[in-house]
PDB file of N, CA and C in Angstrom:
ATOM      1  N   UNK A   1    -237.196-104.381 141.435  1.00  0.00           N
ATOM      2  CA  UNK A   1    -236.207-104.138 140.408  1.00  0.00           C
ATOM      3  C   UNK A   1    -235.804-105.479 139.809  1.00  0.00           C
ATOM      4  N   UNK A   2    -235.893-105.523 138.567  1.00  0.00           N
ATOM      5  CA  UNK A   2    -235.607-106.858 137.691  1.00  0.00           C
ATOM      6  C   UNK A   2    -233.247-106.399 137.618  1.00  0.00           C
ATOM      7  N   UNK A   3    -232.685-107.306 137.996  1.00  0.00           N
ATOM      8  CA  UNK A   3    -231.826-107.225 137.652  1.00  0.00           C
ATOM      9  C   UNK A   3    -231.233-108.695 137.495  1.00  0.00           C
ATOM     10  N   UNK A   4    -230.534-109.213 135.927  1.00  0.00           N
ATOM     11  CA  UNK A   4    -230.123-110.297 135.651  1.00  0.00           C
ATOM     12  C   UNK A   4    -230.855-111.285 136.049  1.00  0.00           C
ATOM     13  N   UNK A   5    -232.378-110.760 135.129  1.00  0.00           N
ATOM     14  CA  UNK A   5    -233.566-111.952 134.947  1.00  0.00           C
ATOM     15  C   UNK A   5    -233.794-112.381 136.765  1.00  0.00           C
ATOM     16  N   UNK A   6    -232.895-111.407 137.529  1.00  0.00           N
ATOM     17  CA  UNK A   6    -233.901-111.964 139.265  1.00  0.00           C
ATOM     18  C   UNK A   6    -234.356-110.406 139.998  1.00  0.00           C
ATOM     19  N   UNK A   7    -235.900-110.932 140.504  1.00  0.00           N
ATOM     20  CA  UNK A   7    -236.722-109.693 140.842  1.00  0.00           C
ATOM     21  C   UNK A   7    -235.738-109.389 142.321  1.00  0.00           C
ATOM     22  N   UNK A   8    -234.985-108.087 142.773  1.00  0.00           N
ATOM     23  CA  UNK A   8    -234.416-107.653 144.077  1.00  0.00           C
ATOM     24  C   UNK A   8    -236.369-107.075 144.687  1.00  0.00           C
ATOM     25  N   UNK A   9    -236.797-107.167 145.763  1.00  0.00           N
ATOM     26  CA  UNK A   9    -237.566-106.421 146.733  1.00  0.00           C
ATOM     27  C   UNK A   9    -237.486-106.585 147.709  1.00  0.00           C
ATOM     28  N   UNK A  10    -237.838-105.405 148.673  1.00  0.00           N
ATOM     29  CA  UNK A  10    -238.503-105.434 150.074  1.00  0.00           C
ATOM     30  C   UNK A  10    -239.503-106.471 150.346  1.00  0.00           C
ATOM     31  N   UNK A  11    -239.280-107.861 150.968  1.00  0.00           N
ATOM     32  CA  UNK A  11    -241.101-108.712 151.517  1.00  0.00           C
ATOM     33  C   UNK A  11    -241.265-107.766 152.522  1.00  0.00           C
ATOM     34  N   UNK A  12    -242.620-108.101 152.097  1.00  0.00           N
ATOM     35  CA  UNK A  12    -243.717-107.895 153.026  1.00  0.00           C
ATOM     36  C   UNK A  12    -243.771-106.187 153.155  1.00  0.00           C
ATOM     37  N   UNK A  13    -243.954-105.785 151.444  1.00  0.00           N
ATOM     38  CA  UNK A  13    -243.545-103.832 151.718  1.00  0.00           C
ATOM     39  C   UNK A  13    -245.665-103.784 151.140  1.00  0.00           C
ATOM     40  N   UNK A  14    -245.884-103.202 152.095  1.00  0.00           N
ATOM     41  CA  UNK A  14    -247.172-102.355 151.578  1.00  0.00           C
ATOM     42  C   UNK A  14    -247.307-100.921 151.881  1.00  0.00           C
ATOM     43  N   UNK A  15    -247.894-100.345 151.425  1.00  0.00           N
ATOM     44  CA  UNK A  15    -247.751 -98.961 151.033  1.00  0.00           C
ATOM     45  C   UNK A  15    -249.666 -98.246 150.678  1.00  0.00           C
ATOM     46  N   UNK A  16    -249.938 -97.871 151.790  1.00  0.00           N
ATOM     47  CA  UNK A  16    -251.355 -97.293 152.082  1.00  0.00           C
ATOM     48  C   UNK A  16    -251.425 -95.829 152.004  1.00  0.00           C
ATOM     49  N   UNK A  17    -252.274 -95.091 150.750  1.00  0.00           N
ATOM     50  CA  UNK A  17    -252.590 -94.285 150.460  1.00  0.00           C
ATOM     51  C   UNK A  17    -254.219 -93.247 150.684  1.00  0.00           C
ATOM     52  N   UNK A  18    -254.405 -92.832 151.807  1.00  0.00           N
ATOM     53  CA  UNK A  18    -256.003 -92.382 151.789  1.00  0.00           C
ATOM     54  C   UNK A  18    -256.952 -94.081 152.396  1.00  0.00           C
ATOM     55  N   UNK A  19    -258.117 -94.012 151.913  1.00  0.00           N
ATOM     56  CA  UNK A  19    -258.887 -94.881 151.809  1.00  0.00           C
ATOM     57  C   UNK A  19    -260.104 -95.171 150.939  1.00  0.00           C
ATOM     58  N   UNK A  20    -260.202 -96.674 150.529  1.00  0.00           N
ATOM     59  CA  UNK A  20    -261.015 -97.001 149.666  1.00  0.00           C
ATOM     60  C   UNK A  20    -262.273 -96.166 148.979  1.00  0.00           C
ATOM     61  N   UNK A  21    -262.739 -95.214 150.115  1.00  0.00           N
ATOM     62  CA  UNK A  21    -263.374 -94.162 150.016  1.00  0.00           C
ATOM     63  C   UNK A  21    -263.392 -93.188 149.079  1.00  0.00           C
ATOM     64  N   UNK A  22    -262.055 -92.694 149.260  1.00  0.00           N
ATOM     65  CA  UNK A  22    -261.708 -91.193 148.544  1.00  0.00           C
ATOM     66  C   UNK A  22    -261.680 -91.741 147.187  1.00  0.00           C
ATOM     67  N   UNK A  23    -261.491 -90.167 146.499  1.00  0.00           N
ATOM     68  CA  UNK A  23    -261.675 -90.420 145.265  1.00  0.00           C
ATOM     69  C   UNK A  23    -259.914 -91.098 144.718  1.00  0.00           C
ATOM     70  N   UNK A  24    -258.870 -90.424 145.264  1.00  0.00           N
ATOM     71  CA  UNK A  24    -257.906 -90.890 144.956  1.00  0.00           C
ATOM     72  C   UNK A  24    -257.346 -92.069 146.224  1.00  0.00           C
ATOM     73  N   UNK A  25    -257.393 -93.462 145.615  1.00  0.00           N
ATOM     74  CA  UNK A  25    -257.097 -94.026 146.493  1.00  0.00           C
ATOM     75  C   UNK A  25    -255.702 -95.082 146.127  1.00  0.00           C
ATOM     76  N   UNK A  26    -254.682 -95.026 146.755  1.00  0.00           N
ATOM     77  CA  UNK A  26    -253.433 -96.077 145.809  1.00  0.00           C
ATOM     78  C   UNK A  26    -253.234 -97.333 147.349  1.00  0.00           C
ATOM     79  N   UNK A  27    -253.111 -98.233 146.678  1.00  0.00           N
ATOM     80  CA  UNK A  27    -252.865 -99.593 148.072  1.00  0.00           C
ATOM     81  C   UNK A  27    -251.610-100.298 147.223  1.00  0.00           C
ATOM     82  N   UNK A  28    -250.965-100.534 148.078  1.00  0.00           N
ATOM     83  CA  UNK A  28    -249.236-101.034 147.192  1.00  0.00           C
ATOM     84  C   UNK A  28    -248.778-102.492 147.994  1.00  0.00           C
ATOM     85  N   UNK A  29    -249.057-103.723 147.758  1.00  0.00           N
ATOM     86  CA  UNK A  29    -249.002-105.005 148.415  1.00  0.00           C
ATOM     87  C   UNK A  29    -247.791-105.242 147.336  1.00  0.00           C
ATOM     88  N   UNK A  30    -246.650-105.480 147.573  1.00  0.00           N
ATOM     89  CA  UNK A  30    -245.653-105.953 147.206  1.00  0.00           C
ATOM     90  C   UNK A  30    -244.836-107.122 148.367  1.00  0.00           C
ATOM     91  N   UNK A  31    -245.353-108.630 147.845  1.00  0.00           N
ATOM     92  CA  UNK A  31    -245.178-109.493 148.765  1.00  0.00           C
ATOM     93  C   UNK A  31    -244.793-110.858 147.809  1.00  0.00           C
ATOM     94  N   UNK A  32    -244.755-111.836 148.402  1.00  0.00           N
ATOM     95  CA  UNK A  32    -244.410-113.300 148.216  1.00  0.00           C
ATOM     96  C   UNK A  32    -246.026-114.092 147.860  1.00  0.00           C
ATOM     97  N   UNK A  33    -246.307-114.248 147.115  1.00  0.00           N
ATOM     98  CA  UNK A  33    -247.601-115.431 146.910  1.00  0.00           C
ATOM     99  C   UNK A  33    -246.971-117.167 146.775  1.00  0.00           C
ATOM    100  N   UNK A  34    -248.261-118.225 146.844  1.00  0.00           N
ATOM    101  CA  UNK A  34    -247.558-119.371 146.564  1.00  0.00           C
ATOM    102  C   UNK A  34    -248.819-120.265 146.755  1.00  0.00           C
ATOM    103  N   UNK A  35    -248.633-121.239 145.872  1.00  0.00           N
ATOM    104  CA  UNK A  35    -249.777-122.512 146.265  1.00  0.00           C
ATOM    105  C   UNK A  35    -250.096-122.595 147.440  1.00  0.00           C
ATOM    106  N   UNK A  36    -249.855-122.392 148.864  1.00  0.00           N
ATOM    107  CA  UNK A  36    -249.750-122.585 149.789  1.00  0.00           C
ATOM    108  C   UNK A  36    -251.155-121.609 150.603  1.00  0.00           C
ATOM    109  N   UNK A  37    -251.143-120.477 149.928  1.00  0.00           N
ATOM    110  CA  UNK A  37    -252.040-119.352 150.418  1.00  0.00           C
ATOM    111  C   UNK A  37    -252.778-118.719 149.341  1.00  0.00           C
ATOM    112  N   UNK A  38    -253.327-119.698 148.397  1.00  0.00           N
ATOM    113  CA  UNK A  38    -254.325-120.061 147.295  1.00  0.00           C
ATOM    114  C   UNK A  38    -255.593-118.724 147.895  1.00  0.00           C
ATOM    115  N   UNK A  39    -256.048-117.870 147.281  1.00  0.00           N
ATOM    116  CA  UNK A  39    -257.043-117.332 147.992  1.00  0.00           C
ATOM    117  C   UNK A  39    -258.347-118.609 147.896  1.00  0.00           C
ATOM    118  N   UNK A  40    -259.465-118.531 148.576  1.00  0.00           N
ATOM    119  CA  UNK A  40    -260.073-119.540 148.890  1.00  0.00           C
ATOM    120  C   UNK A  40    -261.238-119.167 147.980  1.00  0.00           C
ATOM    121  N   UNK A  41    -261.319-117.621 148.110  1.00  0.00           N
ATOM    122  CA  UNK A  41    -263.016-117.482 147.255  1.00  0.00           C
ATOM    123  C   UNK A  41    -262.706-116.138 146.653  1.00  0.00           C
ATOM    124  N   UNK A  42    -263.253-115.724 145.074  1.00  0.00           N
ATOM    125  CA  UNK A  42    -263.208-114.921 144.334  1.00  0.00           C
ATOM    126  C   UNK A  42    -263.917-113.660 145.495  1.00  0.00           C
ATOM    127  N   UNK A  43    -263.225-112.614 145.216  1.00  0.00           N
ATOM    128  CA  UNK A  43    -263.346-111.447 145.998  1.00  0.00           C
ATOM    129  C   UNK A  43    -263.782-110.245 144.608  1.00  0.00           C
ATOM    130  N   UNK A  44    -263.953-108.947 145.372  1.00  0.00           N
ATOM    131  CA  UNK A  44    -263.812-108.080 145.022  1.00  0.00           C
ATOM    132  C   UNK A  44    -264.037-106.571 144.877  1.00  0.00           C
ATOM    133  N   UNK A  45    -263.188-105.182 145.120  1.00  0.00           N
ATOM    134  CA  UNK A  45    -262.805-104.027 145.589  1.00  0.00           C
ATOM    135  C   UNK A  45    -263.642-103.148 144.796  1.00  0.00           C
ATOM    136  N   UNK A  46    -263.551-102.180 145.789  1.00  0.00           N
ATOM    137  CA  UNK A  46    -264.099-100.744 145.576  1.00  0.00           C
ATOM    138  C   UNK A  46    -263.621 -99.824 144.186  1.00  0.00           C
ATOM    139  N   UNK A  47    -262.137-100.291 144.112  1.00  0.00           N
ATOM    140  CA  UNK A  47    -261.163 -99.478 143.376  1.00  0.00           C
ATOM    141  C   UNK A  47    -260.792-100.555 142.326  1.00  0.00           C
ATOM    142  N   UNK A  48    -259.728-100.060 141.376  1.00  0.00           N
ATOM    143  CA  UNK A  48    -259.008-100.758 140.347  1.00  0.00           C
ATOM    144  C   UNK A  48    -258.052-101.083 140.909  1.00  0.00           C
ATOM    145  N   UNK A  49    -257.741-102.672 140.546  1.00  0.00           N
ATOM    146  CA  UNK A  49    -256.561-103.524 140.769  1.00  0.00           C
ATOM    147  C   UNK A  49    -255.558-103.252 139.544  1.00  0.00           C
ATOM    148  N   UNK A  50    -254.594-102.838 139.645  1.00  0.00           N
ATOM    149  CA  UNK A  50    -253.282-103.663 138.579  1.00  0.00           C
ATOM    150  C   UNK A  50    -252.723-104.745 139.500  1.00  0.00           C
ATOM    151  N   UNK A  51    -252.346-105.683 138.249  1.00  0.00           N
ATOM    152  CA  UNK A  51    -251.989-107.186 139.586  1.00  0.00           C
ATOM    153  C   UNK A  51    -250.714-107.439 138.100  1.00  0.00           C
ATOM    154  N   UNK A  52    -249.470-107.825 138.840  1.00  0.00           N
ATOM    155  CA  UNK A  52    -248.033-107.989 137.904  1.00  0.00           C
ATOM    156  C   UNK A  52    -247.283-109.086 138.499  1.00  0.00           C
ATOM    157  N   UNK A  53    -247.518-109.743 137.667  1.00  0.00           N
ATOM    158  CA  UNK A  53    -246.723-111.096 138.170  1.00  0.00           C
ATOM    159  C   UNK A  53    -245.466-110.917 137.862  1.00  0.00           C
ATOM    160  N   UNK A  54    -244.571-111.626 139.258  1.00  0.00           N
ATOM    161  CA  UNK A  54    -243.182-111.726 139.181  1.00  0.00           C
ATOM    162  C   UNK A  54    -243.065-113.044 139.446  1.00  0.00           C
ATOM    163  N   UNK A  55    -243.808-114.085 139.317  1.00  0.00           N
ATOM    164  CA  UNK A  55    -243.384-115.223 139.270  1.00  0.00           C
ATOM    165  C   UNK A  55    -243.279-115.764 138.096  1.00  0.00           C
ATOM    166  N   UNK A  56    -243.227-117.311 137.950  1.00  0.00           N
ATOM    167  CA  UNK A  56    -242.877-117.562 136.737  1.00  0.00           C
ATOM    168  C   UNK A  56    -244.449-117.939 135.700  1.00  0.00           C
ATOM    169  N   UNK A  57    -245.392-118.673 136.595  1.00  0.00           N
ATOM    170  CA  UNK A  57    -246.991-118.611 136.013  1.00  0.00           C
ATOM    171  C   UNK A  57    -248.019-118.905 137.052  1.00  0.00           C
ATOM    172  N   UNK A  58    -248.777-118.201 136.824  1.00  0.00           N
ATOM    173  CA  UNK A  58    -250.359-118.445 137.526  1.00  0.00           C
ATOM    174  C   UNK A  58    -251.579-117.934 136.756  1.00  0.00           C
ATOM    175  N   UNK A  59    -252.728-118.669 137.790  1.00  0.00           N
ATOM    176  CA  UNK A  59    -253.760-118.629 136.987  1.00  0.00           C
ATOM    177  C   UNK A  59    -255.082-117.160 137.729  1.00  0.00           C
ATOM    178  N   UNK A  60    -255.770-116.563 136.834  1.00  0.00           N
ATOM    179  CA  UNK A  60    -256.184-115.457 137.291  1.00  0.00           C
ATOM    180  C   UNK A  60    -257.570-115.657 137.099  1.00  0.00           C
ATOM    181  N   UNK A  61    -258.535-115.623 137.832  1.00  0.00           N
ATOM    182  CA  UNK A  61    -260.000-116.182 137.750  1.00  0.00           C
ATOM    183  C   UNK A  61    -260.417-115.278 137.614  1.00  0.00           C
ATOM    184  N   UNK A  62    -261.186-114.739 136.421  1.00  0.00           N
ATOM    185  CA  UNK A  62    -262.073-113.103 136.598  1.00  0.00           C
ATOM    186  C   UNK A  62    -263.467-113.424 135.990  1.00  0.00           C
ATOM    187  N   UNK A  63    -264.433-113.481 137.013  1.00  0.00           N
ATOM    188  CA  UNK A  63    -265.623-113.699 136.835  1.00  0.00           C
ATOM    189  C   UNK A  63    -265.751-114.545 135.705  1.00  0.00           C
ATOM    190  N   UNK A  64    -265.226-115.784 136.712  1.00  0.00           N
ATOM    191  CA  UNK A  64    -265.942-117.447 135.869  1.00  0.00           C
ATOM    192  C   UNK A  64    -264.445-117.914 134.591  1.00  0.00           C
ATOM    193  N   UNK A  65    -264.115-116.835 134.337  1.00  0.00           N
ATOM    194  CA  UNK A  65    -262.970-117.120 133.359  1.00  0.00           C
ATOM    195  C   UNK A  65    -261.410-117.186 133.747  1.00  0.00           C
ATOM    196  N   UNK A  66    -260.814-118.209 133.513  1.00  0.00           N
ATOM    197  CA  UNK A  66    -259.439-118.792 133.665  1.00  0.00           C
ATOM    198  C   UNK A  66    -258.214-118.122 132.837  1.00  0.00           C
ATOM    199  N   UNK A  67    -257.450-117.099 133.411  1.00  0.00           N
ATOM    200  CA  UNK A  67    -256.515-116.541 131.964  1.00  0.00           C
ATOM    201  C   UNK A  67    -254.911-116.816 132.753  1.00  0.00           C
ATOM    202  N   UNK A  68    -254.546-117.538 131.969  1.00  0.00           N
ATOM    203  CA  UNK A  68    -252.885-118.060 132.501  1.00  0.00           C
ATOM    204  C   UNK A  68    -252.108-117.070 132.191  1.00  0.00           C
ATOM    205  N   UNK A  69    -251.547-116.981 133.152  1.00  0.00           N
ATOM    206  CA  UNK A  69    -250.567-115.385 132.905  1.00  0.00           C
ATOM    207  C   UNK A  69    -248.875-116.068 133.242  1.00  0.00           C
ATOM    208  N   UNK A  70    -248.435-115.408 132.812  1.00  0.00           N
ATOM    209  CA  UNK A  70    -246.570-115.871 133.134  1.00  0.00           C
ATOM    210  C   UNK A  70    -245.806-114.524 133.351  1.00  0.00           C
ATOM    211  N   UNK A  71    -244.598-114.696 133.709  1.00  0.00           N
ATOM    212  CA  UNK A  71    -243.834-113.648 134.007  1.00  0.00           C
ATOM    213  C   UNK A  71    -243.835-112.341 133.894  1.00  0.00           C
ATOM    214  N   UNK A  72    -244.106-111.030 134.248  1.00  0.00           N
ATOM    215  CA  UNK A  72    -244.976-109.427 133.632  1.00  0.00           C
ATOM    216  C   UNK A  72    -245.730-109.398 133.174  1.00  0.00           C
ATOM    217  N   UNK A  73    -246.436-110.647 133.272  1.00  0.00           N
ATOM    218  CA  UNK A  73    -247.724-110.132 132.592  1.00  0.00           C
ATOM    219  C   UNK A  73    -248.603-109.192 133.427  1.00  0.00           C
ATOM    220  N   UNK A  74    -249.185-108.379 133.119  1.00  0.00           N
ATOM    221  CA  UNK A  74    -250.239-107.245 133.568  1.00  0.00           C
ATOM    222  C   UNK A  74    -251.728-107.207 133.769  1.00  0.00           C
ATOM    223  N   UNK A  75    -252.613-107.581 134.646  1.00  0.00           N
ATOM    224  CA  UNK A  75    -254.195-107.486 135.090  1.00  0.00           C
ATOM    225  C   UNK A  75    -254.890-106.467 135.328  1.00  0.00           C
ATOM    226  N   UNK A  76    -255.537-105.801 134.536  1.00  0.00           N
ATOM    227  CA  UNK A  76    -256.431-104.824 135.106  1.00  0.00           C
ATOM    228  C   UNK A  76    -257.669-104.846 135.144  1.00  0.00           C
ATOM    229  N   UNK A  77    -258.336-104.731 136.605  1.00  0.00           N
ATOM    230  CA  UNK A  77    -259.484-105.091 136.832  1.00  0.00           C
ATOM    231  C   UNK A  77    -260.306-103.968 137.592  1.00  0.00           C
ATOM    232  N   UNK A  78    -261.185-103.764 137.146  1.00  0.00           N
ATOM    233  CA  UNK A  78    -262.323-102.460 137.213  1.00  0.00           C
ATOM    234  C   UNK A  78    -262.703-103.076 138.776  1.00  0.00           C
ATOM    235  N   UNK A  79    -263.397-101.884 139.211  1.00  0.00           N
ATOM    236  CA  UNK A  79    -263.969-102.021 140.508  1.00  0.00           C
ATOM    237  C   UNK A  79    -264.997-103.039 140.137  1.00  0.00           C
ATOM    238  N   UNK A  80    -265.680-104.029 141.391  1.00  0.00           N
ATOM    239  CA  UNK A  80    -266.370-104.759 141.403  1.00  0.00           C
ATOM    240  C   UNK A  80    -266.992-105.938 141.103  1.00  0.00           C
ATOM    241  N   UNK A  81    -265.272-106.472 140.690  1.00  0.00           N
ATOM    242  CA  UNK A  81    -265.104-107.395 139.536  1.00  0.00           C
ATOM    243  C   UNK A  81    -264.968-108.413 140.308  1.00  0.00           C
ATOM    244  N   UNK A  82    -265.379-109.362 140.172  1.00  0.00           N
ATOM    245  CA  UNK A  82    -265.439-110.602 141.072  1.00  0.00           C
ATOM    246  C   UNK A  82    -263.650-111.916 140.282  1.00  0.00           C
ATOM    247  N   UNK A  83    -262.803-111.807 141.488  1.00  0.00           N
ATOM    248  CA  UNK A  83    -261.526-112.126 140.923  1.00  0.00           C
ATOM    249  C   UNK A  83    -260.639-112.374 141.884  1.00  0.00           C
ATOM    250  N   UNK A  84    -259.919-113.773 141.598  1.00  0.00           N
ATOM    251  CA  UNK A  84    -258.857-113.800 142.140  1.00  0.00           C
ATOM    252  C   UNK A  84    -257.371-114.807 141.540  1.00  0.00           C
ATOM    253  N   UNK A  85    -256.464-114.834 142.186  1.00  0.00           N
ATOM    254  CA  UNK A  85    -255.372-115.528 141.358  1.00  0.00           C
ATOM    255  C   UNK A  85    -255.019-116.991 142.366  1.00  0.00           C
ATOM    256  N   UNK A  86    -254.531-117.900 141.382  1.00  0.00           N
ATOM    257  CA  UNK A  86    -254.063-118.701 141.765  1.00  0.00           C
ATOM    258  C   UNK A  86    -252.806-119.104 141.532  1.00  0.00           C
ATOM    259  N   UNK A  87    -252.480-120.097 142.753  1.00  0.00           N
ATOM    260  CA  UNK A  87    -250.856-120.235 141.889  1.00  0.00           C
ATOM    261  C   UNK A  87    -250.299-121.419 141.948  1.00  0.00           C
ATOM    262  N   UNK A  88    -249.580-122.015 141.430  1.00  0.00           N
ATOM    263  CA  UNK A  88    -249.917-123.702 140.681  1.00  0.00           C
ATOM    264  C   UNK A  88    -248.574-124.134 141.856  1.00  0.00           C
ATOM    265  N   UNK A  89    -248.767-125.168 142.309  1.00  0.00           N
ATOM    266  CA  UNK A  89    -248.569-126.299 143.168  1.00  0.00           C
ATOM    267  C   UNK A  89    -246.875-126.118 142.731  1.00  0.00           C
ATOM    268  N   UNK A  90    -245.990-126.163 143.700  1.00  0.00           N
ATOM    269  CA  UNK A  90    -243.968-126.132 143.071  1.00  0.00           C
ATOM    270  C   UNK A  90    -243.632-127.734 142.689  1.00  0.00           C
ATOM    271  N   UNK A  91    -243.516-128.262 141.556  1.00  0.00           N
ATOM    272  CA  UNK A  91    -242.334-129.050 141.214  1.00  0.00           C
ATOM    273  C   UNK A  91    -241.597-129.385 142.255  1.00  0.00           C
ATOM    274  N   UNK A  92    -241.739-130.455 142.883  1.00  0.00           N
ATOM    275  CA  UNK A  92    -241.041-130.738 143.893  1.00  0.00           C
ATOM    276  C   UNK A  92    -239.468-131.075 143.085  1.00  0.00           C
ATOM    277  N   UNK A  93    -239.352-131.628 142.080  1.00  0.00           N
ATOM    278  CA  UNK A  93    -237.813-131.633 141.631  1.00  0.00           C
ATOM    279  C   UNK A  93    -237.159-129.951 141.537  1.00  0.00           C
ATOM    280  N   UNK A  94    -237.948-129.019 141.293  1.00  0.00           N
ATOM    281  CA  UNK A  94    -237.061-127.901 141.662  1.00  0.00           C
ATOM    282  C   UNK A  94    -237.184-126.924 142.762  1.00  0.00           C
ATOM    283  N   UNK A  95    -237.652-127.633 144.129  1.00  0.00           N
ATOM    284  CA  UNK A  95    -237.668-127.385 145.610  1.00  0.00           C
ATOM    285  C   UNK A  95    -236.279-127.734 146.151  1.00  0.00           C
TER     286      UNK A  95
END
């Protein structure tokens, strides 16, 4: 929930629906990302990703291509798509 420009959530809420298998499948990762836990190597799923940033910017690698995304911005990525996000190093003056 966005309230007065700050996101309220549950960390660490995921939410598992069926499996990758079935035809209807929903996976719900609602968590904390950060420079820190950079994924290491472009991946990629059985199913469709929506990916929604609640931070302020990162970078989204989708097969070979770099697309800077900022605050709600929205990703949708087809099964089998070779992809992952990154997320840029904190400003130590606003740590």
């Amino acid at each position: 929930m966005l309230l007065e420009n700050i996101v309220l959530y549950e960390k660490h809420h995921l939410m598992e629906i069926n499996t990758p298998e079935d035809n209807f499948y929903y996976f719900f990762d609602y968590d904390e990302r950060s420079y820190t836990i950079n994924m290491e190597f472009q991946h990629f799923h059985q199913f469709y990703e929506f990916f929604i940033l609640l931070d302020v910017s990162a970078n989204h690698l989708i097969e070979g291509d770099i697309y800077d995304l900022q605050f709600l911005d929205i990703v949708a990525i087809k099964p089998s798509v070779l992809h992952k996000t990154q997320y840029p190093m904190a400003d130590p003056k606003n740590v």
